[in-house]
PDB file of N, CA and C in Angstrom:
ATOM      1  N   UNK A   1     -19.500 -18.094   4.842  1.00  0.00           N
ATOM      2  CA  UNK A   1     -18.990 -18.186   3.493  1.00  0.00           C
ATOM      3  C   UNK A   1     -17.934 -17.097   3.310  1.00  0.00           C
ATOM      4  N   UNK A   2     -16.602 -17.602   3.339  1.00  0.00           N
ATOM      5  CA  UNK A   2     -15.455 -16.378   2.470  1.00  0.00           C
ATOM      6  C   UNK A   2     -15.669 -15.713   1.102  1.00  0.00           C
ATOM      7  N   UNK A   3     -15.646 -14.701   0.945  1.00  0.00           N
ATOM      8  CA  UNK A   3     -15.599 -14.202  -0.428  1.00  0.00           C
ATOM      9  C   UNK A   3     -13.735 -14.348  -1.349  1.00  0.00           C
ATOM     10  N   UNK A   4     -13.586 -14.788  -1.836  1.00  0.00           N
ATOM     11  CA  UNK A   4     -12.433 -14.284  -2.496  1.00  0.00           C
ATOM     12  C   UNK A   4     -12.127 -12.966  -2.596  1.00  0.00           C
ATOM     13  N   UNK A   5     -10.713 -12.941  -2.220  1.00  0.00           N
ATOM     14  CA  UNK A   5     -10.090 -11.184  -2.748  1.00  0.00           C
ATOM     15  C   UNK A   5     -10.275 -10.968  -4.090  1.00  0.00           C
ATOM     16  N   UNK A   6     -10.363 -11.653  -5.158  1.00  0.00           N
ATOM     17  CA  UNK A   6     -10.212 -11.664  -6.559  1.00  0.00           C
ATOM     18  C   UNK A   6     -11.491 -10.922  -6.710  1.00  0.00           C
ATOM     19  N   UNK A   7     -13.071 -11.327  -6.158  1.00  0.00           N
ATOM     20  CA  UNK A   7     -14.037 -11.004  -6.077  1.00  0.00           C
ATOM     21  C   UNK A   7     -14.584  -9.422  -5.400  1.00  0.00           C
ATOM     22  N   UNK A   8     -13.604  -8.947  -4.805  1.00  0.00           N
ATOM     23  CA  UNK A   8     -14.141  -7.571  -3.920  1.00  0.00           C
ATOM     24  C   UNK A   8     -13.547  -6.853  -5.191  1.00  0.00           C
ATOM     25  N   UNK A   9     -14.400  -5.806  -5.132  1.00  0.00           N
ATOM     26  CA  UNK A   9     -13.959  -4.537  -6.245  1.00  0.00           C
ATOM     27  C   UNK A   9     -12.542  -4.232  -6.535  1.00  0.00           C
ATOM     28  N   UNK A  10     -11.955  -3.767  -7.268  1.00  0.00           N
ATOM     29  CA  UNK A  10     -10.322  -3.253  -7.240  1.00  0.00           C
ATOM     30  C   UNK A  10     -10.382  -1.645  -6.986  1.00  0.00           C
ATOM     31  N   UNK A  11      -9.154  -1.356  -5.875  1.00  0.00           N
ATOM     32  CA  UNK A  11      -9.205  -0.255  -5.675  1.00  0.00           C
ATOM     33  C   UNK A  11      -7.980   0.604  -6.307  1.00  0.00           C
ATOM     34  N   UNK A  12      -7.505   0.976  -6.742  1.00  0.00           N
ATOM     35  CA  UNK A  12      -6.083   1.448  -6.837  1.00  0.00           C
ATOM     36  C   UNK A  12      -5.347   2.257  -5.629  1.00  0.00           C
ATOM     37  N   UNK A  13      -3.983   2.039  -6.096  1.00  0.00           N
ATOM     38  CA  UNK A  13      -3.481   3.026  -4.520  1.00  0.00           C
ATOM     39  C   UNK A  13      -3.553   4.347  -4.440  1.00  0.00           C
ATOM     40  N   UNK A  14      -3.775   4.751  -5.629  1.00  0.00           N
ATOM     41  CA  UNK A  14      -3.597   6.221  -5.906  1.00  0.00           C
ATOM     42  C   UNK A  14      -5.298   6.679  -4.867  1.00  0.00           C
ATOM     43  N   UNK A  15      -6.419   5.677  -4.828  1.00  0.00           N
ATOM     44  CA  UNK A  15      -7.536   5.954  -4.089  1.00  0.00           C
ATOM     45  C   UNK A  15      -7.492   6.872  -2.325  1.00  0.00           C
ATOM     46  N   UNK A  16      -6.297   5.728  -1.795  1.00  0.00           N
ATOM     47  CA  UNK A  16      -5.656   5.869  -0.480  1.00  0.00           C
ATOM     48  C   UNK A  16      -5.443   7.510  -0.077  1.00  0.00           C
ATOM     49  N   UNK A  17      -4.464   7.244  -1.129  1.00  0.00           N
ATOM     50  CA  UNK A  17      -4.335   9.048  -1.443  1.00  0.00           C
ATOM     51  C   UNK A  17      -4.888  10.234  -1.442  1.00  0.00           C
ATOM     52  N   UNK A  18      -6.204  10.031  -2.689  1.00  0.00           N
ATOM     53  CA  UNK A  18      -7.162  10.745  -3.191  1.00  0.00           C
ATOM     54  C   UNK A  18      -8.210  11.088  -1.664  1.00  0.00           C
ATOM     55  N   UNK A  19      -8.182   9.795  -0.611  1.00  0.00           N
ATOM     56  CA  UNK A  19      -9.063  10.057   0.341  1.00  0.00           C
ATOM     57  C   UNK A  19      -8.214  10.365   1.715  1.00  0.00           C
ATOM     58  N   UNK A  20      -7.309  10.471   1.791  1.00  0.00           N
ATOM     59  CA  UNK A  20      -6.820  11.127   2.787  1.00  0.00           C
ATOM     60  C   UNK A  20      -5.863  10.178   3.466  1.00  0.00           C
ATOM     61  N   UNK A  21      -5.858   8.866   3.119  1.00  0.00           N
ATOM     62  CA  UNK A  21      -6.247   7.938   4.212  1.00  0.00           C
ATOM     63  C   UNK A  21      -4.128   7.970   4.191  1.00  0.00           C
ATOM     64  N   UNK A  22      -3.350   8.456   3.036  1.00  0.00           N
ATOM     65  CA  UNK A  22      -1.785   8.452   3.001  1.00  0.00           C
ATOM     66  C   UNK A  22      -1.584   9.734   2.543  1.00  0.00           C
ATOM     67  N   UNK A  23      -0.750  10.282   2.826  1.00  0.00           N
ATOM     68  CA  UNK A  23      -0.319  11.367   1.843  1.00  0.00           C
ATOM     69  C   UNK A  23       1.164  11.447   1.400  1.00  0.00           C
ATOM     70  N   UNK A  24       1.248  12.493   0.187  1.00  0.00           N
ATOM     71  CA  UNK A  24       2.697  12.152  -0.263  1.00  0.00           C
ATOM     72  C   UNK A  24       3.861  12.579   0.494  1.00  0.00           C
ATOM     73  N   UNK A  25       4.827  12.010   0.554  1.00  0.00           N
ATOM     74  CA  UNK A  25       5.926  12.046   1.431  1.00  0.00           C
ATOM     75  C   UNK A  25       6.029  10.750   2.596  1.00  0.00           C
ATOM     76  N   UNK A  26       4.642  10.782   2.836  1.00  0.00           N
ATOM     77  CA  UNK A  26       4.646   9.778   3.754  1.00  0.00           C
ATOM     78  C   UNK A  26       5.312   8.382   3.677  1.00  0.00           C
ATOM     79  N   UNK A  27       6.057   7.735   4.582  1.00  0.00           N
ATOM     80  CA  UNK A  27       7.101   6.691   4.956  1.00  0.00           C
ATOM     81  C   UNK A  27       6.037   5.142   4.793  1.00  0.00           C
ATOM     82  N   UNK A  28       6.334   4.700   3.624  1.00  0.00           N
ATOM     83  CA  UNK A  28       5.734   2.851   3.879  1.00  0.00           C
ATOM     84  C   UNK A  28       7.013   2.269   4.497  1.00  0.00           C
ATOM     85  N   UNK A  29       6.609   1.040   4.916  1.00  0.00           N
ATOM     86  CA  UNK A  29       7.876  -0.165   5.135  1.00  0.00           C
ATOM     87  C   UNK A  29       7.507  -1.062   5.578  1.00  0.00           C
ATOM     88  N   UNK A  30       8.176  -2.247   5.748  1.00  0.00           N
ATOM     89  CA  UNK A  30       7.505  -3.786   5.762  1.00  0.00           C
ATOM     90  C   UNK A  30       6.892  -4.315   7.341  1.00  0.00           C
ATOM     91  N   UNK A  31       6.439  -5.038   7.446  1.00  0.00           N
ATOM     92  CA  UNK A  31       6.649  -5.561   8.784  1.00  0.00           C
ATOM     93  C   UNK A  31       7.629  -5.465   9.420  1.00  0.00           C
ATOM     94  N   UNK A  32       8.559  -5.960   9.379  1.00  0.00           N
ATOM     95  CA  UNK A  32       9.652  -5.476   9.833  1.00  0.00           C
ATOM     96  C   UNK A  32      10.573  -4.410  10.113  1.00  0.00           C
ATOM     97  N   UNK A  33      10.389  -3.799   9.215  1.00  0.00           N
ATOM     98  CA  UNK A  33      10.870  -2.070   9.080  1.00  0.00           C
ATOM     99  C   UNK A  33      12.466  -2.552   8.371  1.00  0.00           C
ATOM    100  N   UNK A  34      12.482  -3.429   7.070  1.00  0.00           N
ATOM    101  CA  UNK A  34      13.944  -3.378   7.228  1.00  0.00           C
ATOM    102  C   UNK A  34      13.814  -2.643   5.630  1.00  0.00           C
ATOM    103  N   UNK A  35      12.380  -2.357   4.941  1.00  0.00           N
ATOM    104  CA  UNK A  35      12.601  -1.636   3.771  1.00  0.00           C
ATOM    105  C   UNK A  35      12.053  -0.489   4.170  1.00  0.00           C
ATOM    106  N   UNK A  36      11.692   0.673   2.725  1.00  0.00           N
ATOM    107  CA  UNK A  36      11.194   1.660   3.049  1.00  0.00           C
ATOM    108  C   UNK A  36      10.925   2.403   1.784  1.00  0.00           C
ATOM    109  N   UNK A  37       9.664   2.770   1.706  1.00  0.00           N
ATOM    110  CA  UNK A  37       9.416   4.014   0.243  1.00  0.00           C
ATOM    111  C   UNK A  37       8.805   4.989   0.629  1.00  0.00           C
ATOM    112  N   UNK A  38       8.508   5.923  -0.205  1.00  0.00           N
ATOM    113  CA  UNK A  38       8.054   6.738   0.450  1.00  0.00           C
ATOM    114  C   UNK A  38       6.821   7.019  -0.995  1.00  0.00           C
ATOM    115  N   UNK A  39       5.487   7.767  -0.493  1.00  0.00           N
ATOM    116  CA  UNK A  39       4.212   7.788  -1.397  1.00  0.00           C
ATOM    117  C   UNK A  39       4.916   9.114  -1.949  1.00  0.00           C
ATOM    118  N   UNK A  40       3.721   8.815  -3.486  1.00  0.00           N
ATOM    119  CA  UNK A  40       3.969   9.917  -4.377  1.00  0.00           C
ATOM    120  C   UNK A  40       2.940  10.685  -4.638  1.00  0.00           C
ATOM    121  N   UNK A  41       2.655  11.665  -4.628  1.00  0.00           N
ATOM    122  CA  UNK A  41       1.418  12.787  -4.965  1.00  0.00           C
ATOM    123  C   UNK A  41       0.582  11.400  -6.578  1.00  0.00           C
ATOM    124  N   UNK A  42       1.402  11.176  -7.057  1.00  0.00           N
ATOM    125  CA  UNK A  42       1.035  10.287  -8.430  1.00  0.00           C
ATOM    126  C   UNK A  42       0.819   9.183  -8.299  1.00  0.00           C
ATOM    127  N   UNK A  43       0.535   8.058  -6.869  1.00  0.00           N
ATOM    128  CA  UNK A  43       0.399   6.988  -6.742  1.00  0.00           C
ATOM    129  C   UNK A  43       1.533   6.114  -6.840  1.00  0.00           C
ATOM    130  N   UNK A  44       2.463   6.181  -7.025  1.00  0.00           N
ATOM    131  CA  UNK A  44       3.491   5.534  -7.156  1.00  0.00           C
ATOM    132  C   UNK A  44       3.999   5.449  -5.984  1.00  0.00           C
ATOM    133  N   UNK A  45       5.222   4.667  -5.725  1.00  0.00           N
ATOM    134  CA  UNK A  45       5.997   5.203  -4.691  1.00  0.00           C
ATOM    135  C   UNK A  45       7.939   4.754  -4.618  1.00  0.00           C
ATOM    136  N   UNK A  46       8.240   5.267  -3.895  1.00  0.00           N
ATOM    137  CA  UNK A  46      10.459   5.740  -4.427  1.00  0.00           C
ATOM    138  C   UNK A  46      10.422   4.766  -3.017  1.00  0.00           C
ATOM    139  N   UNK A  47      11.835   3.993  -3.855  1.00  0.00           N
ATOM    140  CA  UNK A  47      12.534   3.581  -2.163  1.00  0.00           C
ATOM    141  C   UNK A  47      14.122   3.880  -3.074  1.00  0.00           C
ATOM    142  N   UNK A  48      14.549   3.444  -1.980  1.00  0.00           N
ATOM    143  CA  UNK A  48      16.134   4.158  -2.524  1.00  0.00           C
ATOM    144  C   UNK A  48      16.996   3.269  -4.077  1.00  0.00           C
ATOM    145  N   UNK A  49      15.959   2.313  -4.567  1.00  0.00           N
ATOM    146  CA  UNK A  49      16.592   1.407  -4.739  1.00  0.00           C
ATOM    147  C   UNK A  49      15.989   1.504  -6.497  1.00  0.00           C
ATOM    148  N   UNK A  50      14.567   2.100  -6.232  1.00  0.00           N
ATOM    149  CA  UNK A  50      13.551   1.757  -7.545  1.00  0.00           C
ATOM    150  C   UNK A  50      12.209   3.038  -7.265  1.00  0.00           C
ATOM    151  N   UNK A  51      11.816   3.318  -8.275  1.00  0.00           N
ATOM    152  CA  UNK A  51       9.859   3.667  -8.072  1.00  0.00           C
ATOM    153  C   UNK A  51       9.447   3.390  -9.368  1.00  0.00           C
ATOM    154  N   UNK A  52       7.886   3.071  -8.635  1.00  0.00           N
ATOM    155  CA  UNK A  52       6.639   2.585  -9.441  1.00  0.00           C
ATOM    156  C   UNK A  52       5.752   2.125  -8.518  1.00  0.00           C
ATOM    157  N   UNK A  53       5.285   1.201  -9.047  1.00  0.00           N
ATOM    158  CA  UNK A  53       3.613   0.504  -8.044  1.00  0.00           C
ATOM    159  C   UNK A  53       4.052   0.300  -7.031  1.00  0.00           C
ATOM    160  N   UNK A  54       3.301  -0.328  -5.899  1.00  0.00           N
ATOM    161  CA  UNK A  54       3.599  -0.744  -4.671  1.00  0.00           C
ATOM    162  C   UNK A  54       4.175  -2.333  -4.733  1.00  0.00           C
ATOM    163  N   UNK A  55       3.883  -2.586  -5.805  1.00  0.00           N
ATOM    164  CA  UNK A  55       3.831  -4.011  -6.281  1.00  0.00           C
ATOM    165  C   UNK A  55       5.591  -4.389  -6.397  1.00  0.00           C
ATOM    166  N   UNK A  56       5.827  -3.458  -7.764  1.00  0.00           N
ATOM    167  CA  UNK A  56       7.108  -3.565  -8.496  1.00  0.00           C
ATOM    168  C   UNK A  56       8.388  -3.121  -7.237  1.00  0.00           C
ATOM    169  N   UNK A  57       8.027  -2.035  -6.419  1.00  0.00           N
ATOM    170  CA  UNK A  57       8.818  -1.261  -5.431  1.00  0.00           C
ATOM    171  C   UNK A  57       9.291  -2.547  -4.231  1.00  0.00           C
ATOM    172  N   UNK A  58       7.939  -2.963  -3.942  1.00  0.00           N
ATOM    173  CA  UNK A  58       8.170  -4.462  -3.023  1.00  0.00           C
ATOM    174  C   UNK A  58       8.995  -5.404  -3.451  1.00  0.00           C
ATOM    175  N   UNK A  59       9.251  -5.896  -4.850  1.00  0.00           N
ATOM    176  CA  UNK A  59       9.589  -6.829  -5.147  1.00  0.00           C
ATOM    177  C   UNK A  59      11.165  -6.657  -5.495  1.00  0.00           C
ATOM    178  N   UNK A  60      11.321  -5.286  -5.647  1.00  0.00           N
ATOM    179  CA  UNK A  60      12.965  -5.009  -5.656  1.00  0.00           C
ATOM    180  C   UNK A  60      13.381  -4.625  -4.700  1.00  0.00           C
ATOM    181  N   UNK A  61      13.162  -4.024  -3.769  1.00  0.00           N
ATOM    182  CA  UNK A  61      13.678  -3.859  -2.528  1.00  0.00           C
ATOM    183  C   UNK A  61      14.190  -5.542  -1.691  1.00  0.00           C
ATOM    184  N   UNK A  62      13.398  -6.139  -1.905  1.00  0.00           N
ATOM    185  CA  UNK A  62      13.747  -7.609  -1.473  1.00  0.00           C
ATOM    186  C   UNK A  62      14.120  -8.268  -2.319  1.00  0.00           C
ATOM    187  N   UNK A  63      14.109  -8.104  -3.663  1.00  0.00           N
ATOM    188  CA  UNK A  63      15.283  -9.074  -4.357  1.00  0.00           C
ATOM    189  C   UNK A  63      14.446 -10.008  -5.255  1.00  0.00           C
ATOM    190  N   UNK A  64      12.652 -10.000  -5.163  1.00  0.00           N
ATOM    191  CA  UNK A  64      12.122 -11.071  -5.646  1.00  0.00           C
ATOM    192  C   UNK A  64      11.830 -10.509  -6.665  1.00  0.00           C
ATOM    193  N   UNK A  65      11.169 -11.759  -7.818  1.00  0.00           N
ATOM    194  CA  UNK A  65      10.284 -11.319  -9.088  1.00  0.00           C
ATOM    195  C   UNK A  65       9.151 -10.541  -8.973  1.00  0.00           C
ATOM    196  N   UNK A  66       8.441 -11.095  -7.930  1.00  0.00           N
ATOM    197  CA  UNK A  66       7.207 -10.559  -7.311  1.00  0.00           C
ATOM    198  C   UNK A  66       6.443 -10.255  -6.269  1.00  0.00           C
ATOM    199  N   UNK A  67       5.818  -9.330  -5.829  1.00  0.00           N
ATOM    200  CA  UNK A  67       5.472  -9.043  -4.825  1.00  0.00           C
ATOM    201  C   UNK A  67       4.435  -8.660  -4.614  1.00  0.00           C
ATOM    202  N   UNK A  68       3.310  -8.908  -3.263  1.00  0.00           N
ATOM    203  CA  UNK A  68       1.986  -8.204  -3.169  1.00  0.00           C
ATOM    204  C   UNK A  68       2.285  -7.063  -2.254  1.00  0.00           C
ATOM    205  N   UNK A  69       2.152  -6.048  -2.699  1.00  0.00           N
ATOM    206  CA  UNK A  69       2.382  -4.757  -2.214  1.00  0.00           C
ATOM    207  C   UNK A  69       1.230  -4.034  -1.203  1.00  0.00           C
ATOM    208  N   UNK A  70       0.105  -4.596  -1.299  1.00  0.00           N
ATOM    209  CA  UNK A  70      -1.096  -4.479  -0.403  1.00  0.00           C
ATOM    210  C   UNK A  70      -0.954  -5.168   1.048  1.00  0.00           C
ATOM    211  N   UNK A  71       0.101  -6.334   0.788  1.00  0.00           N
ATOM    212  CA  UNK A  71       0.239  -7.023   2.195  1.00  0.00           C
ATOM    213  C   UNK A  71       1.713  -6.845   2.829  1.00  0.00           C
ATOM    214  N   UNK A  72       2.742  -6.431   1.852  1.00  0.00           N
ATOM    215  CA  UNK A  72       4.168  -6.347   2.435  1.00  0.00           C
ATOM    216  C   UNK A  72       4.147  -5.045   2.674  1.00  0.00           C
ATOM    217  N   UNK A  73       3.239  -3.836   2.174  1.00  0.00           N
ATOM    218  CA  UNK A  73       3.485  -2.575   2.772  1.00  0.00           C
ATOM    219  C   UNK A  73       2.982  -2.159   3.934  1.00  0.00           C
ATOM    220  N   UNK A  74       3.291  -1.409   5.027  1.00  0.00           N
ATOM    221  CA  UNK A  74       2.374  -0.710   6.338  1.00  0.00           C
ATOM    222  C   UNK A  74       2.888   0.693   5.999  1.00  0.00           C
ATOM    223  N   UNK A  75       1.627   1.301   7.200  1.00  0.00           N
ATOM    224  CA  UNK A  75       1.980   2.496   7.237  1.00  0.00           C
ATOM    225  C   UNK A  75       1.374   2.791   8.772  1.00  0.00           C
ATOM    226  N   UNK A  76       1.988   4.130   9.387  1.00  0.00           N
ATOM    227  CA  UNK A  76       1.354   4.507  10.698  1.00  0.00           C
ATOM    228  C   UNK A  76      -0.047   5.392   9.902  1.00  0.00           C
ATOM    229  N   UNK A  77      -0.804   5.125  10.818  1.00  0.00           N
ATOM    230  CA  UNK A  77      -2.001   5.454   9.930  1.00  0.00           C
ATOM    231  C   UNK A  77      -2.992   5.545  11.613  1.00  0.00           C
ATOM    232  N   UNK A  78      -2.953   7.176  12.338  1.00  0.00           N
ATOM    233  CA  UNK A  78      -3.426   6.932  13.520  1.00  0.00           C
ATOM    234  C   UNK A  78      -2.692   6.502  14.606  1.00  0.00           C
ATOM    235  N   UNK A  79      -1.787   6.650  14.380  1.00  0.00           N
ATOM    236  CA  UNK A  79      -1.274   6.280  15.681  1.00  0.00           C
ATOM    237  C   UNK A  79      -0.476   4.464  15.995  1.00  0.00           C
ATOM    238  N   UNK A  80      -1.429   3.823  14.985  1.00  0.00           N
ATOM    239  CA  UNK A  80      -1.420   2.596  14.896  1.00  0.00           C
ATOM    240  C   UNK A  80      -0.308   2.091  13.575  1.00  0.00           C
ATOM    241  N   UNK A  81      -0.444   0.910  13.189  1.00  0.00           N
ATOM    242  CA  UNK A  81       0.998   0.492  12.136  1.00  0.00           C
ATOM    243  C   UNK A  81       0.197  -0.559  11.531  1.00  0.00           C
ATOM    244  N   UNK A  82      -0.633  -0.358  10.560  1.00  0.00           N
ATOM    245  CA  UNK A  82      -1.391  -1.001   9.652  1.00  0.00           C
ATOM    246  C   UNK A  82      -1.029  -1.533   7.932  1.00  0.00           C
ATOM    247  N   UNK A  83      -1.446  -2.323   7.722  1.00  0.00           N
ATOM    248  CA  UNK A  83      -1.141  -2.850   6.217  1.00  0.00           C
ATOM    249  C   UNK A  83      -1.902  -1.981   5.880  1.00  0.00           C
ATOM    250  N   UNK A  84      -1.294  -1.344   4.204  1.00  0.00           N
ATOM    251  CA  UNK A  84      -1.912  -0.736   3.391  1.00  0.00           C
ATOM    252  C   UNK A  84      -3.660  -1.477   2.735  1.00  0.00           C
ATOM    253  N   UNK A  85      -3.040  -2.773   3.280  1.00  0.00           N
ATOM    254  CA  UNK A  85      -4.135  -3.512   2.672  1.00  0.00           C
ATOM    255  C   UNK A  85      -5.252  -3.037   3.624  1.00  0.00           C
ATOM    256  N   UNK A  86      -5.553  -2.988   4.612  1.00  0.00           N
ATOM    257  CA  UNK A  86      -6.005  -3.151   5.806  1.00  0.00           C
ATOM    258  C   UNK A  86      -7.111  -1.025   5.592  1.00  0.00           C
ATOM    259  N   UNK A  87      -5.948  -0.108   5.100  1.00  0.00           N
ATOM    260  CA  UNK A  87      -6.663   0.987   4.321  1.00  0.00           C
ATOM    261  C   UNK A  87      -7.163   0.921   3.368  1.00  0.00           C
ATOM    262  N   UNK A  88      -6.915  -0.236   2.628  1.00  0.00           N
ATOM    263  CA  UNK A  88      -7.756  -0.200   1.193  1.00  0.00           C
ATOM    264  C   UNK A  88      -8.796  -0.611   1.574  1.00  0.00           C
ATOM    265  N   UNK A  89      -9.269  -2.080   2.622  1.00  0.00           N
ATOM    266  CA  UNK A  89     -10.354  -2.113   3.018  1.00  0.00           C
ATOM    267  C   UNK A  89     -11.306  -0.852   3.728  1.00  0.00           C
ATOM    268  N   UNK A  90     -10.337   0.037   4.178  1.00  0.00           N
ATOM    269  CA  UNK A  90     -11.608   0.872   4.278  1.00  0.00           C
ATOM    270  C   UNK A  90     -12.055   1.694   3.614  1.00  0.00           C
ATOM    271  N   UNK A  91     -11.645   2.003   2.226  1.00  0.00           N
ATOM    272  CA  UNK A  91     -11.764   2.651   1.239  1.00  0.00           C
ATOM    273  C   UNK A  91     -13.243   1.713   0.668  1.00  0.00           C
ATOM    274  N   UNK A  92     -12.676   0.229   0.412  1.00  0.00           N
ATOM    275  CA  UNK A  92     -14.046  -0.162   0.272  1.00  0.00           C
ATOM    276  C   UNK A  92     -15.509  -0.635   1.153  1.00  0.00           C
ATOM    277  N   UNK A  93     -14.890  -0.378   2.458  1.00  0.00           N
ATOM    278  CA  UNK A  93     -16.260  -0.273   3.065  1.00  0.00           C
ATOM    279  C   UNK A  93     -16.902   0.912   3.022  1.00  0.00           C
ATOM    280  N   UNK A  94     -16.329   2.115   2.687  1.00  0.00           N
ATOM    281  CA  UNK A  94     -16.585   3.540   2.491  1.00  0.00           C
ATOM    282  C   UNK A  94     -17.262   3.607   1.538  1.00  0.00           C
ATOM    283  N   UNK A  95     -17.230   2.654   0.298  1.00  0.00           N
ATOM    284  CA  UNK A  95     -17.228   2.613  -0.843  1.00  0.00           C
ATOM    285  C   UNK A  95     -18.740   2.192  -1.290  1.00  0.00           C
ATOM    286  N   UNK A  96     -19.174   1.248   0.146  1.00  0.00           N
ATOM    287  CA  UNK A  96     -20.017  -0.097   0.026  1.00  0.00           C
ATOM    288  C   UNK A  96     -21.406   0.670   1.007  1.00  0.00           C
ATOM    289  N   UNK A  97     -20.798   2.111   1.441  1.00  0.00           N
ATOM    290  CA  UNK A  97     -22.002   2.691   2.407  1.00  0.00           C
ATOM    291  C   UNK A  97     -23.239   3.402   1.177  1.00  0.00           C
TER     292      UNK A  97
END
């Protein structure tokens, strides 16, 4: 049985933060690497273009109305190049111990 995403707790991004898992200054950017923001001590985050949510930042950098910012953002996180989404899940399995 799938659970819906709608259904798992909400985490905010500012959480990511709060637990270590990003810190400020640190470089997001897409799959591709053709955008880029950078995190804010305040949860937010700057690309050259706009700042605010991860949401609003995604969606102007590429030009759209809207954007999911949990799945168009990565970060090196370890060595590795992970969706932010992918840290929020472990915020809530952390969450769920």
């Amino acid at each position: 049985v799938l659970k819906s995403k709608k259904l798992e707790p909400r985490i905010p991004f500012g959480n990511l933060i709060e637990g270590g898992l990003l810190n400020p200054g640190e470089l997001l950017f897409d799959g591709r690497r053709r955008w880029f923001a950078k995190v804010r001590a305040d949860g937010s985050v700057i690309s050259d273009k706009s700042k605010g949510s991860i949401h609003s930042v995604g969606a102007e950098v590429q030009g759209l109305p809207s954007c999911n910012g949990w799945t168009f953002w990565h970060a090196n996180f370890r060595g590795n190049i992970v969706s932010i989404d992918a840290l929020r899940s472990l915020v809530r399995n952390e969450n769920n111990r």
